[in-house]
C-alpha atoms as a PDB file:
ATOM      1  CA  UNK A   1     165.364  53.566  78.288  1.00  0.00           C
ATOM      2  CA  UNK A   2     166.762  53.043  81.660  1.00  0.00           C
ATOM      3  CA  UNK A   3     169.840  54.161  82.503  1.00  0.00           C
ATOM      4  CA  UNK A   4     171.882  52.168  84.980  1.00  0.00           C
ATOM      5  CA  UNK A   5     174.206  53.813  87.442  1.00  0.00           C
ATOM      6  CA  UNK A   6     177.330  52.938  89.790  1.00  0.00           C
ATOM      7  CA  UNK A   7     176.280  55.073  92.974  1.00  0.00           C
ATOM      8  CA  UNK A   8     178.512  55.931  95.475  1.00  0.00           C
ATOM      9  CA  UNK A   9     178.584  58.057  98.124  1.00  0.00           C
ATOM     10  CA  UNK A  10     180.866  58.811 100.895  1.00  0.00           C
ATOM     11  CA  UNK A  11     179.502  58.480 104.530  1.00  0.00           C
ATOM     12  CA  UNK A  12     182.097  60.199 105.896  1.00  0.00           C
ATOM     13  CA  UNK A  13     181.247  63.639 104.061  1.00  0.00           C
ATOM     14  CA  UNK A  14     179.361  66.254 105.736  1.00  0.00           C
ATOM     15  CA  UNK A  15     175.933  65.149 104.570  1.00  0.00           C
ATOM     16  CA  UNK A  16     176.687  61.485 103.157  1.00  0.00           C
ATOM     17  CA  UNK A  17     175.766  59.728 105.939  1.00  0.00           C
ATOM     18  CA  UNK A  18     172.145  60.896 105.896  1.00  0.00           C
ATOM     19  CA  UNK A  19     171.194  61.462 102.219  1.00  0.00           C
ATOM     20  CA  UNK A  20     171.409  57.737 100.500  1.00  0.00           C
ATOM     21  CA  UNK A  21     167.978  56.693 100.716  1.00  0.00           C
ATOM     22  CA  UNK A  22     166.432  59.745  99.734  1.00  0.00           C
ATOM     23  CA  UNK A  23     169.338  59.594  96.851  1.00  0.00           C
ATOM     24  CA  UNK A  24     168.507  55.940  95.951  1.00  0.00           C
ATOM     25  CA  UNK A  25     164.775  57.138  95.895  1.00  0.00           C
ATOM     26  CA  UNK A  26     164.801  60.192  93.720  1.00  0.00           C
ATOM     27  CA  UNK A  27     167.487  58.085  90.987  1.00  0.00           C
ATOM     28  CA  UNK A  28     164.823  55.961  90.903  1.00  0.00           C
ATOM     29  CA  UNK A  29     161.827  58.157  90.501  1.00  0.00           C
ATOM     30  CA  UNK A  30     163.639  60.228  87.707  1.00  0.00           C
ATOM     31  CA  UNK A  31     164.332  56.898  85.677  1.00  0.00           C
ATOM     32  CA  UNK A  32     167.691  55.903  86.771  1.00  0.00           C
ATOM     33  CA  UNK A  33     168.201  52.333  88.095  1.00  0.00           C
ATOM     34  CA  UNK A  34     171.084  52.486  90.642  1.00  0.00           C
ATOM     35  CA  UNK A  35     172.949  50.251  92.407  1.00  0.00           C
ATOM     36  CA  UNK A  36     175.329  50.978  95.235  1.00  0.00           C
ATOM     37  CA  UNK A  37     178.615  50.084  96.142  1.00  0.00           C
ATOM     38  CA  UNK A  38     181.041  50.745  99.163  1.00  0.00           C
ATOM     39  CA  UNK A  39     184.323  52.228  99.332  1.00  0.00           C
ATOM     40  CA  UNK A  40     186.060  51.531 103.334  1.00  0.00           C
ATOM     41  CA  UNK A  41     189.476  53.513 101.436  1.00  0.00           C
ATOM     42  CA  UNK A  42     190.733  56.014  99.590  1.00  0.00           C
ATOM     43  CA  UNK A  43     192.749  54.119  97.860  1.00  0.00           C
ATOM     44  CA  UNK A  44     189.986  51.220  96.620  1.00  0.00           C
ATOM     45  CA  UNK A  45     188.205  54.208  95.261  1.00  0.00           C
ATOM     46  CA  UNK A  46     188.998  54.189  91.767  1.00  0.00           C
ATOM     47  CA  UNK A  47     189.772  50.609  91.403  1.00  0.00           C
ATOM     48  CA  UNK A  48     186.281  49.843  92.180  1.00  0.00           C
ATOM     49  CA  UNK A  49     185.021  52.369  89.396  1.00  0.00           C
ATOM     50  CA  UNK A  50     186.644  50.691  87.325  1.00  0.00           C
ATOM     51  CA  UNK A  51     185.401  46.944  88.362  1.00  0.00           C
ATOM     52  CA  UNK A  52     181.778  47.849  88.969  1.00  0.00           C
ATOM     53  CA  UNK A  53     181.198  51.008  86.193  1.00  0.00           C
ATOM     54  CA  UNK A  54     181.287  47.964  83.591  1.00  0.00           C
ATOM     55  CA  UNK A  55     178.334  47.329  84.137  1.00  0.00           C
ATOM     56  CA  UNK A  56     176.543  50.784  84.203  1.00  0.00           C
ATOM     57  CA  UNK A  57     175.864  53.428  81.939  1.00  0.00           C
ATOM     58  CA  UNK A  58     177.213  56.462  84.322  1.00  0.00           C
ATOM     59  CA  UNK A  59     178.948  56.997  87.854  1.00  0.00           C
ATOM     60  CA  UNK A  60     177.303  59.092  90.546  1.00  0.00           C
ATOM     61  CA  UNK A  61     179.357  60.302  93.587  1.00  0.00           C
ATOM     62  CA  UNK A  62     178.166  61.797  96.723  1.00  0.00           C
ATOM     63  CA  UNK A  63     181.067  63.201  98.528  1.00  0.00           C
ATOM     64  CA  UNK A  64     182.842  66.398  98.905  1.00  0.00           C
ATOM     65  CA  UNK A  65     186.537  67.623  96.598  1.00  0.00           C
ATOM     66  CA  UNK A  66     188.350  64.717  98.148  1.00  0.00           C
ATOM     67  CA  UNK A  67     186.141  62.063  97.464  1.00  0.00           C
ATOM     68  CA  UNK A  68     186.352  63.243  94.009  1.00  0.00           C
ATOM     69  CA  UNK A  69     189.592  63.413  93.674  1.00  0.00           C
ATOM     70  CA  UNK A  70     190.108  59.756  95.001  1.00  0.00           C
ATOM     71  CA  UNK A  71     188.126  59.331  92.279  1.00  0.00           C
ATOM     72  CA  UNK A  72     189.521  61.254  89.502  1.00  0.00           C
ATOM     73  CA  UNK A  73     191.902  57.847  87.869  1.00  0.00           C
ATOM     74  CA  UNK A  74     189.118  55.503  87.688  1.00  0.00           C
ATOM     75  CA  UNK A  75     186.554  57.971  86.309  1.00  0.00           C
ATOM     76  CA  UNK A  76     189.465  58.675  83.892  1.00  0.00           C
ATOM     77  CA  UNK A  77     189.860  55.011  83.099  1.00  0.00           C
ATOM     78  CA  UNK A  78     186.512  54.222  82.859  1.00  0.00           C
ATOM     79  CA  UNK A  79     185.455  57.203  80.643  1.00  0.00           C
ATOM     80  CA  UNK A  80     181.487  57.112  81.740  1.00  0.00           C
ATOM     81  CA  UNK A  81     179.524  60.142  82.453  1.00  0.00           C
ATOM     82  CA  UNK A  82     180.322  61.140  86.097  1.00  0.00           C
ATOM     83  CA  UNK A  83     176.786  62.728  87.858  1.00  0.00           C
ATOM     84  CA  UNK A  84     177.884  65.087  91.244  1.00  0.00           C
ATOM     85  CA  UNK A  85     176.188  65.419  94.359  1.00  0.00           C
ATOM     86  CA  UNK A  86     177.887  67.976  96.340  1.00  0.00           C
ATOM     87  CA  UNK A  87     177.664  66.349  99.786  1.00  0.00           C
ATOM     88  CA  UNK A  88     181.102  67.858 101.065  1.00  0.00           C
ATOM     89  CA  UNK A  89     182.262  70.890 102.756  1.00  0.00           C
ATOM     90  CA  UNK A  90     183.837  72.928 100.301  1.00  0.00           C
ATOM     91  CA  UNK A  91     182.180  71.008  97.047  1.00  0.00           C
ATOM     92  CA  UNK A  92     184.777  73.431  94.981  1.00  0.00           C
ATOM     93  CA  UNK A  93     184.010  70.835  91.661  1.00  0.00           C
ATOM     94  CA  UNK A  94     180.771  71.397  91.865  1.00  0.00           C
ATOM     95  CA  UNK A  95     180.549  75.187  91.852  1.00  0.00           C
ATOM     96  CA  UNK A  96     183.120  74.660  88.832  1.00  0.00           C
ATOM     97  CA  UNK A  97     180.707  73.018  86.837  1.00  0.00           C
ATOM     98  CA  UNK A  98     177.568  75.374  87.598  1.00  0.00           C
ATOM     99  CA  UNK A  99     175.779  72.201  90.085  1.00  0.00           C
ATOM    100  CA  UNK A 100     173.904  73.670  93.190  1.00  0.00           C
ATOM    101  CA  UNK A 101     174.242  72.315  96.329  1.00  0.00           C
ATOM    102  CA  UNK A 102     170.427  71.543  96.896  1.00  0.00           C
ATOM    103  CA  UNK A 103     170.367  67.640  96.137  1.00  0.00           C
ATOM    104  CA  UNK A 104     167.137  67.821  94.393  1.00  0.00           C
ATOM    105  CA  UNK A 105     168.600  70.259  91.883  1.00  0.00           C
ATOM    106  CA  UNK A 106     171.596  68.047  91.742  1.00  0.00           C
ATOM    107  CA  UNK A 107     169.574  65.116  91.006  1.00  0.00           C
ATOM    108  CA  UNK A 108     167.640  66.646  87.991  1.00  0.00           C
ATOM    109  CA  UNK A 109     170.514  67.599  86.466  1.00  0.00           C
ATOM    110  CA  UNK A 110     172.032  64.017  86.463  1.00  0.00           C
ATOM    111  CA  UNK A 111     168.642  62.880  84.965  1.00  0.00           C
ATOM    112  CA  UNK A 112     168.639  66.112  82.273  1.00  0.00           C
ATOM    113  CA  UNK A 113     171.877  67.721  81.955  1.00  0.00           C
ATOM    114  CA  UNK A 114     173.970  67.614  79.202  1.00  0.00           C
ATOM    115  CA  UNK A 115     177.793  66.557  79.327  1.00  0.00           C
ATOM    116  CA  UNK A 116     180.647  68.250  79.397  1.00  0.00           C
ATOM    117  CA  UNK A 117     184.487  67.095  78.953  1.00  0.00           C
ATOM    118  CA  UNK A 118     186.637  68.283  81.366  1.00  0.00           C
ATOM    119  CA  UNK A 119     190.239  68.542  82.110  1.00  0.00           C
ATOM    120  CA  UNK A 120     192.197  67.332  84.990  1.00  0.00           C
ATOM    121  CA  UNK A 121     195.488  68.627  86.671  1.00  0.00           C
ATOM    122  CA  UNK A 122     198.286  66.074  87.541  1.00  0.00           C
ATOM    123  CA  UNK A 123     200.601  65.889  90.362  1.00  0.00           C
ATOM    124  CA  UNK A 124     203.606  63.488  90.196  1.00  0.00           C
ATOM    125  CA  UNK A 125     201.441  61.087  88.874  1.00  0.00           C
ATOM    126  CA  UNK A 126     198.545  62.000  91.386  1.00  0.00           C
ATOM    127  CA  UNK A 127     195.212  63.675  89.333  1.00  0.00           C
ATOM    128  CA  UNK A 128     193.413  66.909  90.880  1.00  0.00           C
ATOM    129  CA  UNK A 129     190.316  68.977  89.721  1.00  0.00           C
ATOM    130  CA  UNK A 130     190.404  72.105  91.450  1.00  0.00           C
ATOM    131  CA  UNK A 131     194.227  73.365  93.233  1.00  0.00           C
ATOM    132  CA  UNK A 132     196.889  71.252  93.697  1.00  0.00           C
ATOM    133  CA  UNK A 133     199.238  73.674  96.736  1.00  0.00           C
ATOM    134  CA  UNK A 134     202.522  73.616  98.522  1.00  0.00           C
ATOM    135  CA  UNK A 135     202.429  76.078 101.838  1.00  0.00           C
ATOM    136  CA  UNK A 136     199.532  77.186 103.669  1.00  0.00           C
ATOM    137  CA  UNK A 137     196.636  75.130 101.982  1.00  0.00           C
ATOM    138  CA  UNK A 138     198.555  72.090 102.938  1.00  0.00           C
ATOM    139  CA  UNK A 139     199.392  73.069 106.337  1.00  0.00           C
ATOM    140  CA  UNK A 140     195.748  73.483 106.434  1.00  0.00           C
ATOM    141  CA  UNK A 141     195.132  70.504 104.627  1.00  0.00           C
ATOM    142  CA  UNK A 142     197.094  68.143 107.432  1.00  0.00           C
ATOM    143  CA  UNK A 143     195.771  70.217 110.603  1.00  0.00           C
ATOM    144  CA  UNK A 144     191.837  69.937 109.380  1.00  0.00           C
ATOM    145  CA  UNK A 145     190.362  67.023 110.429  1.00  0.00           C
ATOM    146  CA  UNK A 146     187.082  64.962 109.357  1.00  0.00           C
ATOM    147  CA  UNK A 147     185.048  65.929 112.229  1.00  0.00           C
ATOM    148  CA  UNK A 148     185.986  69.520 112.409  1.00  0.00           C
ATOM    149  CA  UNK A 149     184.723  69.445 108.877  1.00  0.00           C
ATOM    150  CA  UNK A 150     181.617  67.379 109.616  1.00  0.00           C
ATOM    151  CA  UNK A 151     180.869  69.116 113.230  1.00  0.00           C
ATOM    152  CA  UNK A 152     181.731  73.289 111.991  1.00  0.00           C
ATOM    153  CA  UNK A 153     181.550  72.858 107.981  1.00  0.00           C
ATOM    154  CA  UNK A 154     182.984  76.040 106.206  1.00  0.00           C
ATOM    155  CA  UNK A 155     183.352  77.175 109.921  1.00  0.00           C
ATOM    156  CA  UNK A 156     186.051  74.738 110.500  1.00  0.00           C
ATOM    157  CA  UNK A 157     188.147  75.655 107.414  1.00  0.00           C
ATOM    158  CA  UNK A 158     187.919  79.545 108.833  1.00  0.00           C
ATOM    159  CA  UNK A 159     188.961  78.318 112.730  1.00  0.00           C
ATOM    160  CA  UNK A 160     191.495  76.013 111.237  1.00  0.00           C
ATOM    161  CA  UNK A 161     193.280  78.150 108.563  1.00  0.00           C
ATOM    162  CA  UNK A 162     193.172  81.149 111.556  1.00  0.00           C
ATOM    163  CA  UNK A 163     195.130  78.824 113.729  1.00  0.00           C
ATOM    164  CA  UNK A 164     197.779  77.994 110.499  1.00  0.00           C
ATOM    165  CA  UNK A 165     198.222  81.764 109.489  1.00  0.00           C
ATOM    166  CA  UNK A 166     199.314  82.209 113.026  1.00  0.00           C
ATOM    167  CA  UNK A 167     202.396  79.981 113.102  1.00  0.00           C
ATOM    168  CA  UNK A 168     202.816  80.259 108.936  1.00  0.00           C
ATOM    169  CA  UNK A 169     206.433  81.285 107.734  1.00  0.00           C
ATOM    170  CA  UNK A 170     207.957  81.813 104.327  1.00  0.00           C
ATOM    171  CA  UNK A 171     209.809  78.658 102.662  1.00  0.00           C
ATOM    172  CA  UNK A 172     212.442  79.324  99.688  1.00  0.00           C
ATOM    173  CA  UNK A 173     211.205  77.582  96.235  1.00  0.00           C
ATOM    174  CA  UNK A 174     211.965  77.066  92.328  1.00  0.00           C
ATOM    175  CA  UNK A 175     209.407  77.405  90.225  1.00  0.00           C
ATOM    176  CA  UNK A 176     210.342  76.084  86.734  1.00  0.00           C
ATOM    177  CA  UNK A 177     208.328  76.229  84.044  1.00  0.00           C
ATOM    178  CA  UNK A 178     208.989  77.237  79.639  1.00  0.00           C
ATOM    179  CA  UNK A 179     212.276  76.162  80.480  1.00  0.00           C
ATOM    180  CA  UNK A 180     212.897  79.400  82.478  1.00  0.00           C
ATOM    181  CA  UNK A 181     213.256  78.882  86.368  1.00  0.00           C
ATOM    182  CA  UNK A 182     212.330  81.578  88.902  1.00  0.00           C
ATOM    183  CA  UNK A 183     213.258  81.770  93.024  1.00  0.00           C
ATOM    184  CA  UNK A 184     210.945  82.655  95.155  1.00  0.00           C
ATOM    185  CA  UNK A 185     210.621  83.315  99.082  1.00  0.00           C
ATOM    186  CA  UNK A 186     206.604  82.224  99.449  1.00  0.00           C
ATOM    187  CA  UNK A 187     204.164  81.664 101.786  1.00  0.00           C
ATOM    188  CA  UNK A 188     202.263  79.551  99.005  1.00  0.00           C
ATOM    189  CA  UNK A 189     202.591  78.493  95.662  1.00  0.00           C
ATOM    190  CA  UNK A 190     199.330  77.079  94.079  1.00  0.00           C
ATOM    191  CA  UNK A 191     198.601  75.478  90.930  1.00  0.00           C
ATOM    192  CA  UNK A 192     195.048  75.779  89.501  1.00  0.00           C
ATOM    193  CA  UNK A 193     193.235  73.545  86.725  1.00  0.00           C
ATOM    194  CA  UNK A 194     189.593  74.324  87.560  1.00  0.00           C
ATOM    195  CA  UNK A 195     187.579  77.991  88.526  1.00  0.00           C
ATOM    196  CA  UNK A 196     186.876  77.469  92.392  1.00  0.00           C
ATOM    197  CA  UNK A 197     189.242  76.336  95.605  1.00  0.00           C
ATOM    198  CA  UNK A 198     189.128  76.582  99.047  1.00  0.00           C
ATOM    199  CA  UNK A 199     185.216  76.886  99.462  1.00  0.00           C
ATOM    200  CA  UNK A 200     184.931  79.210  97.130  1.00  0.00           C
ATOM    201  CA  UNK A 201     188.240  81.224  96.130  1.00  0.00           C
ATOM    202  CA  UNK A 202     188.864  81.958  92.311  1.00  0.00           C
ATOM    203  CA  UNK A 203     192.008  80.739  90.758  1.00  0.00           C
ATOM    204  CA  UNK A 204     191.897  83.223  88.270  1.00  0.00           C
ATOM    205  CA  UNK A 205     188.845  85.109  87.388  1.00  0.00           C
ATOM    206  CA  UNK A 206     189.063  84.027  83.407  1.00  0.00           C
ATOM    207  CA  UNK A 207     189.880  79.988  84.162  1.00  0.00           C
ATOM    208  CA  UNK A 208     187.622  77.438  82.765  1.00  0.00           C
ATOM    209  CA  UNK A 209     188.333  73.420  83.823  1.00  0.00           C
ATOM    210  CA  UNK A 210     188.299  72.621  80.096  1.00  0.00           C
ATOM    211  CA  UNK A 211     190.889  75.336  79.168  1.00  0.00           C
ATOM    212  CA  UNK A 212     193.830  72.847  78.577  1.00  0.00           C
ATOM    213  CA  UNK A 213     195.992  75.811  81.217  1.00  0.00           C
ATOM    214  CA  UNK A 214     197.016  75.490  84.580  1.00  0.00           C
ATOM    215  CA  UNK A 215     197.270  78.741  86.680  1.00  0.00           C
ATOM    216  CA  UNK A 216     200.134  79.251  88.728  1.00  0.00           C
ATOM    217  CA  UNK A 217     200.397  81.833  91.915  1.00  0.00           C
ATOM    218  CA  UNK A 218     203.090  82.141  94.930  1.00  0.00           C
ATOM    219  CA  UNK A 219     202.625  84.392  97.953  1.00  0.00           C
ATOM    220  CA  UNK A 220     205.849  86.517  97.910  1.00  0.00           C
ATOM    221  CA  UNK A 221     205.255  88.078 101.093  1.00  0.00           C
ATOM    222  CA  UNK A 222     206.282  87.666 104.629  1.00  0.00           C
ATOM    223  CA  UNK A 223     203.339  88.848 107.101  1.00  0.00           C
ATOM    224  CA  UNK A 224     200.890  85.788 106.443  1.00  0.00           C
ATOM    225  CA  UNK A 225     198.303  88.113 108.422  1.00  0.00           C
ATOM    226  CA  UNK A 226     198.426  89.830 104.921  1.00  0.00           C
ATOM    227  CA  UNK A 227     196.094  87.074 103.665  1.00  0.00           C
ATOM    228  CA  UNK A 228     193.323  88.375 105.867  1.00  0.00           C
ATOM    229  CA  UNK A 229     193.133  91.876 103.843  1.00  0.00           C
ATOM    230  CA  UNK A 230     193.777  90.237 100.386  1.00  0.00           C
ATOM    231  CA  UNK A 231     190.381  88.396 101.141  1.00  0.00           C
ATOM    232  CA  UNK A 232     188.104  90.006  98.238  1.00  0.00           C
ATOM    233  CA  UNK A 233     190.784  89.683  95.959  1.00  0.00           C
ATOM    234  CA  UNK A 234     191.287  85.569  95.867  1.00  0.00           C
ATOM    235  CA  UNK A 235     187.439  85.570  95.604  1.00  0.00           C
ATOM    236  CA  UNK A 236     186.819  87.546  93.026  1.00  0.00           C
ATOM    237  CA  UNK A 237     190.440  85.974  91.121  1.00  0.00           C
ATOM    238  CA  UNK A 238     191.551  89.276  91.003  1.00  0.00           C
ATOM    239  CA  UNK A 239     194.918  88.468  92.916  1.00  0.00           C
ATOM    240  CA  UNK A 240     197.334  88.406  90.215  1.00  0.00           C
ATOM    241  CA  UNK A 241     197.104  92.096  90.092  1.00  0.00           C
ATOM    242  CA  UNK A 242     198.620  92.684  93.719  1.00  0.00           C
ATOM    243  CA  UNK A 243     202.497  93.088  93.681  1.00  0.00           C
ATOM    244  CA  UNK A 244     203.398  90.609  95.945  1.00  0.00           C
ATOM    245  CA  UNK A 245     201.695  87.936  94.108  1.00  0.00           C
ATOM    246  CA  UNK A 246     203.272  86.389  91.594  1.00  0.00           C
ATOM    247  CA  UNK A 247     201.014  84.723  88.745  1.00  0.00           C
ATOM    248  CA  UNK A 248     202.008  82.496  85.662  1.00  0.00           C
ATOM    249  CA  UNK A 249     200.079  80.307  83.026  1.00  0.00           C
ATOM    250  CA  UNK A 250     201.356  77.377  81.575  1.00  0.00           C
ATOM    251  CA  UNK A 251     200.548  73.901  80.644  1.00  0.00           C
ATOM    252  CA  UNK A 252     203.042  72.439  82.790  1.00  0.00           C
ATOM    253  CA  UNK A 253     204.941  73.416  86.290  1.00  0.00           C
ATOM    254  CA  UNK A 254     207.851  72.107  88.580  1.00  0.00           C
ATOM    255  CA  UNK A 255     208.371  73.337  92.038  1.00  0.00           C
ATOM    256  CA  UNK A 256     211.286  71.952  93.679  1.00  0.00           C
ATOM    257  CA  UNK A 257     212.409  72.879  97.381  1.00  0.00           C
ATOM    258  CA  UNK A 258     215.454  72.827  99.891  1.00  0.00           C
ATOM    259  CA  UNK A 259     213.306  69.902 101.567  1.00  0.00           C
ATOM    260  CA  UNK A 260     210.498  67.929 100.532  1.00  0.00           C
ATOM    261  CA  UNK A 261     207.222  69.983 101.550  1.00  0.00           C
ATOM    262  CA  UNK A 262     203.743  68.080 101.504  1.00  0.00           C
ATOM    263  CA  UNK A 263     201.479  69.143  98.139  1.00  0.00           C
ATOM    264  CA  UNK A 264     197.756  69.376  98.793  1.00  0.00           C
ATOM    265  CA  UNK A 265     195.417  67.956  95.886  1.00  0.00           C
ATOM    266  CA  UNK A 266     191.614  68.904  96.181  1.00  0.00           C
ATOM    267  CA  UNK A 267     192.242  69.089 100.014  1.00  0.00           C
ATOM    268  CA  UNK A 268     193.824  65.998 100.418  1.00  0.00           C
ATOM    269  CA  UNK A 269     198.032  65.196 100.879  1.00  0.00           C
ATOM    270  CA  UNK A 270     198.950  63.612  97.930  1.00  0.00           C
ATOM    271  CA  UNK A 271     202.550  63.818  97.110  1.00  0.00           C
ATOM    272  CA  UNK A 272     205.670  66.014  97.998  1.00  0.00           C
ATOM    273  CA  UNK A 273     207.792  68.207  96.410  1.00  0.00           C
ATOM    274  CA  UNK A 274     209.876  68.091  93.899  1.00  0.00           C
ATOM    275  CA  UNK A 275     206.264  68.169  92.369  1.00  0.00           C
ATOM    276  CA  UNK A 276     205.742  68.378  88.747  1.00  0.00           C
ATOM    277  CA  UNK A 277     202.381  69.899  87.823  1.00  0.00           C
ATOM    278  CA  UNK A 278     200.735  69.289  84.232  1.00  0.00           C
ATOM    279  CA  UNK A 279     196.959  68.855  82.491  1.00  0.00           C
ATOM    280  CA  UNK A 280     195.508  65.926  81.026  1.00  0.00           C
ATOM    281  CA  UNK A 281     193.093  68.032  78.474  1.00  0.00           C
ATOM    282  CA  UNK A 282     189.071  66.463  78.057  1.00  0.00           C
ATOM    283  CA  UNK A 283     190.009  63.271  80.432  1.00  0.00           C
ATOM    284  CA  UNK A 284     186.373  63.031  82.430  1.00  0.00           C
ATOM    285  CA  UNK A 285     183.362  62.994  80.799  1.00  0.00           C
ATOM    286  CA  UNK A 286     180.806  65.311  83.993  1.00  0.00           C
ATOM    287  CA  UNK A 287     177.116  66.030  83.524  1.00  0.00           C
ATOM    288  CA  UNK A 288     176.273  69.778  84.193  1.00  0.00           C
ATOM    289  CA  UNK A 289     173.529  71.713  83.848  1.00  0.00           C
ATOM    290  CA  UNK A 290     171.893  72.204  80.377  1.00  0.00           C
ATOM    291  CA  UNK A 291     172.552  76.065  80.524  1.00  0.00           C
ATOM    292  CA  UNK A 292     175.470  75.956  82.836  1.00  0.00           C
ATOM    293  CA  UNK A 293     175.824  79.187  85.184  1.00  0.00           C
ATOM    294  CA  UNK A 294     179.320  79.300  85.552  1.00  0.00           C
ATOM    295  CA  UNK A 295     180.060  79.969  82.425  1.00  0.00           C
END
């Protein structure tokens, strides 16, 4: 039986613009009947998942982390199978959930994969799938524009995040959390409910997005040029064991600050602090490979 789906794919991501007929054709060939809709916001995003996934049997989203992030409350709402194609920069999600970034590959596992229920972080009220941040990734967040991403890809987050540990200094913070509250002097605190960040940093080499934990770490230290010879450490997850990180697992988080900082979700500015962090456990329903790899 034909399955119908809500496509939608961002035109502003790295390889949106480009990629919709050959999309639209390969739905079609693997037995998918799609129909397309436009989104001109961020903020119209979910609300029309909601309006037009009524009358289809999955969503499919071509985009990078932010588009699915703008995504993340109507896919909630709506509770159909969400099918990826990793059309961003960083596609962090994606890597999560074992999807390649070749779009054939993507496409055949929309068409054949099996699905899995995954949990989503929550920022005052704001969802996230990957990192939700306070510090550098937001800095990095505000100074990275849409055509550095689309001109340089993972080349711009590397020119733009050299140009942010330049000027970065420490900020005093609270972290709260099991009703015990710690201070800290940080260059980041960073809040993870999925695997991958960042274009491909591990939270915390053990995480799983359907874990029902978020994963907590601050950057105690000073010298933000530090960051450069930590590098195998965040991607391998291994991090927590250096002495000036501080790591902590829980199911929920508050940071609070001397002034309100911006928090980056997914790569995007969502919120500010005081921030409460905490997991909505099973809330989207994703389609990933039969035998996923990241697991």
């Amino acid at each position: 039986m034909t399955r119908r789906a809500l496509l939608i794919i961002n035109g502003n991501s790295r390889s949106g613009r480009d990629s919709h007929a050959e999309v639209m054709e390969g739905l079609r060939r693997l037995g998918i009947d799609p129909f397309a809709a436009e989104c001109s916001s961020r903020d119209e995003l979910s609300p029309l998942i909601v309006k037009e996934g009524a009358r289809a049997d999955l969503v499919i989203i071509g985009g990078g982390d932010g588009t699915l992030n703008a995504a993340a409350a109507g896919l909630a709402e709506l509770k159909l199978p969400l099918g990826i194609l990793p059309l961003g920069t960083a596609n962090d999600l994606a890597r999560t959930l074992g999807i390649p970034p070749d779009l054939q590959s993507a496409l055949d596992i929309i068409a054949g994969g099996r699905i899995r229920s995954i949990d989503v972080g929550i920022v005052n009220d704001v969802m996230f799938f990957n990192v939700a941040s306070v510090g550098l990734s937001a800095e990095l967040a505000e100074k990275l524009t849409a055509e550095t991403k689309r001109r340089f890809g993972r080349l711009g987050y590397a020119f733009t995040a050299l140009r942010v540990l330049a000027g970065a200094r420490p900020f005093r913070a609270d972290i709260i959390s099991d009703g015990r509250r710690a201070r800290s002097l940080t260059l980041q605190i960073a809040v993870g409910n999925g695997r991958y960040y960042g274009g491909g940093n591990v939270v915390e080499k053990h995480a799983e997005i359907d874990d029902e934990i978020l994963r907590l770490y601050s950057l105690e230290f000073v010298q933000a040029w530090r960051m450069i010879l930590m590098f195998r450490s965040f991607r391998s997850g291994e991090h927590g064991a250096l002495d000036d990180v501080r790591t902590l697992r829980a199911d929920r988080f508050e940071i609070r600050t001397r002034r309100p900082r911006p928090v980056n979700a997914d790569g995007e500015i969502v919120t500010q602090t005081p921030a409460v962090f905490t997991v909505s456990p099973k809330a989207i329903n994703v389609i990933v490979p039969r035998e996923d790899p990241a697991r």
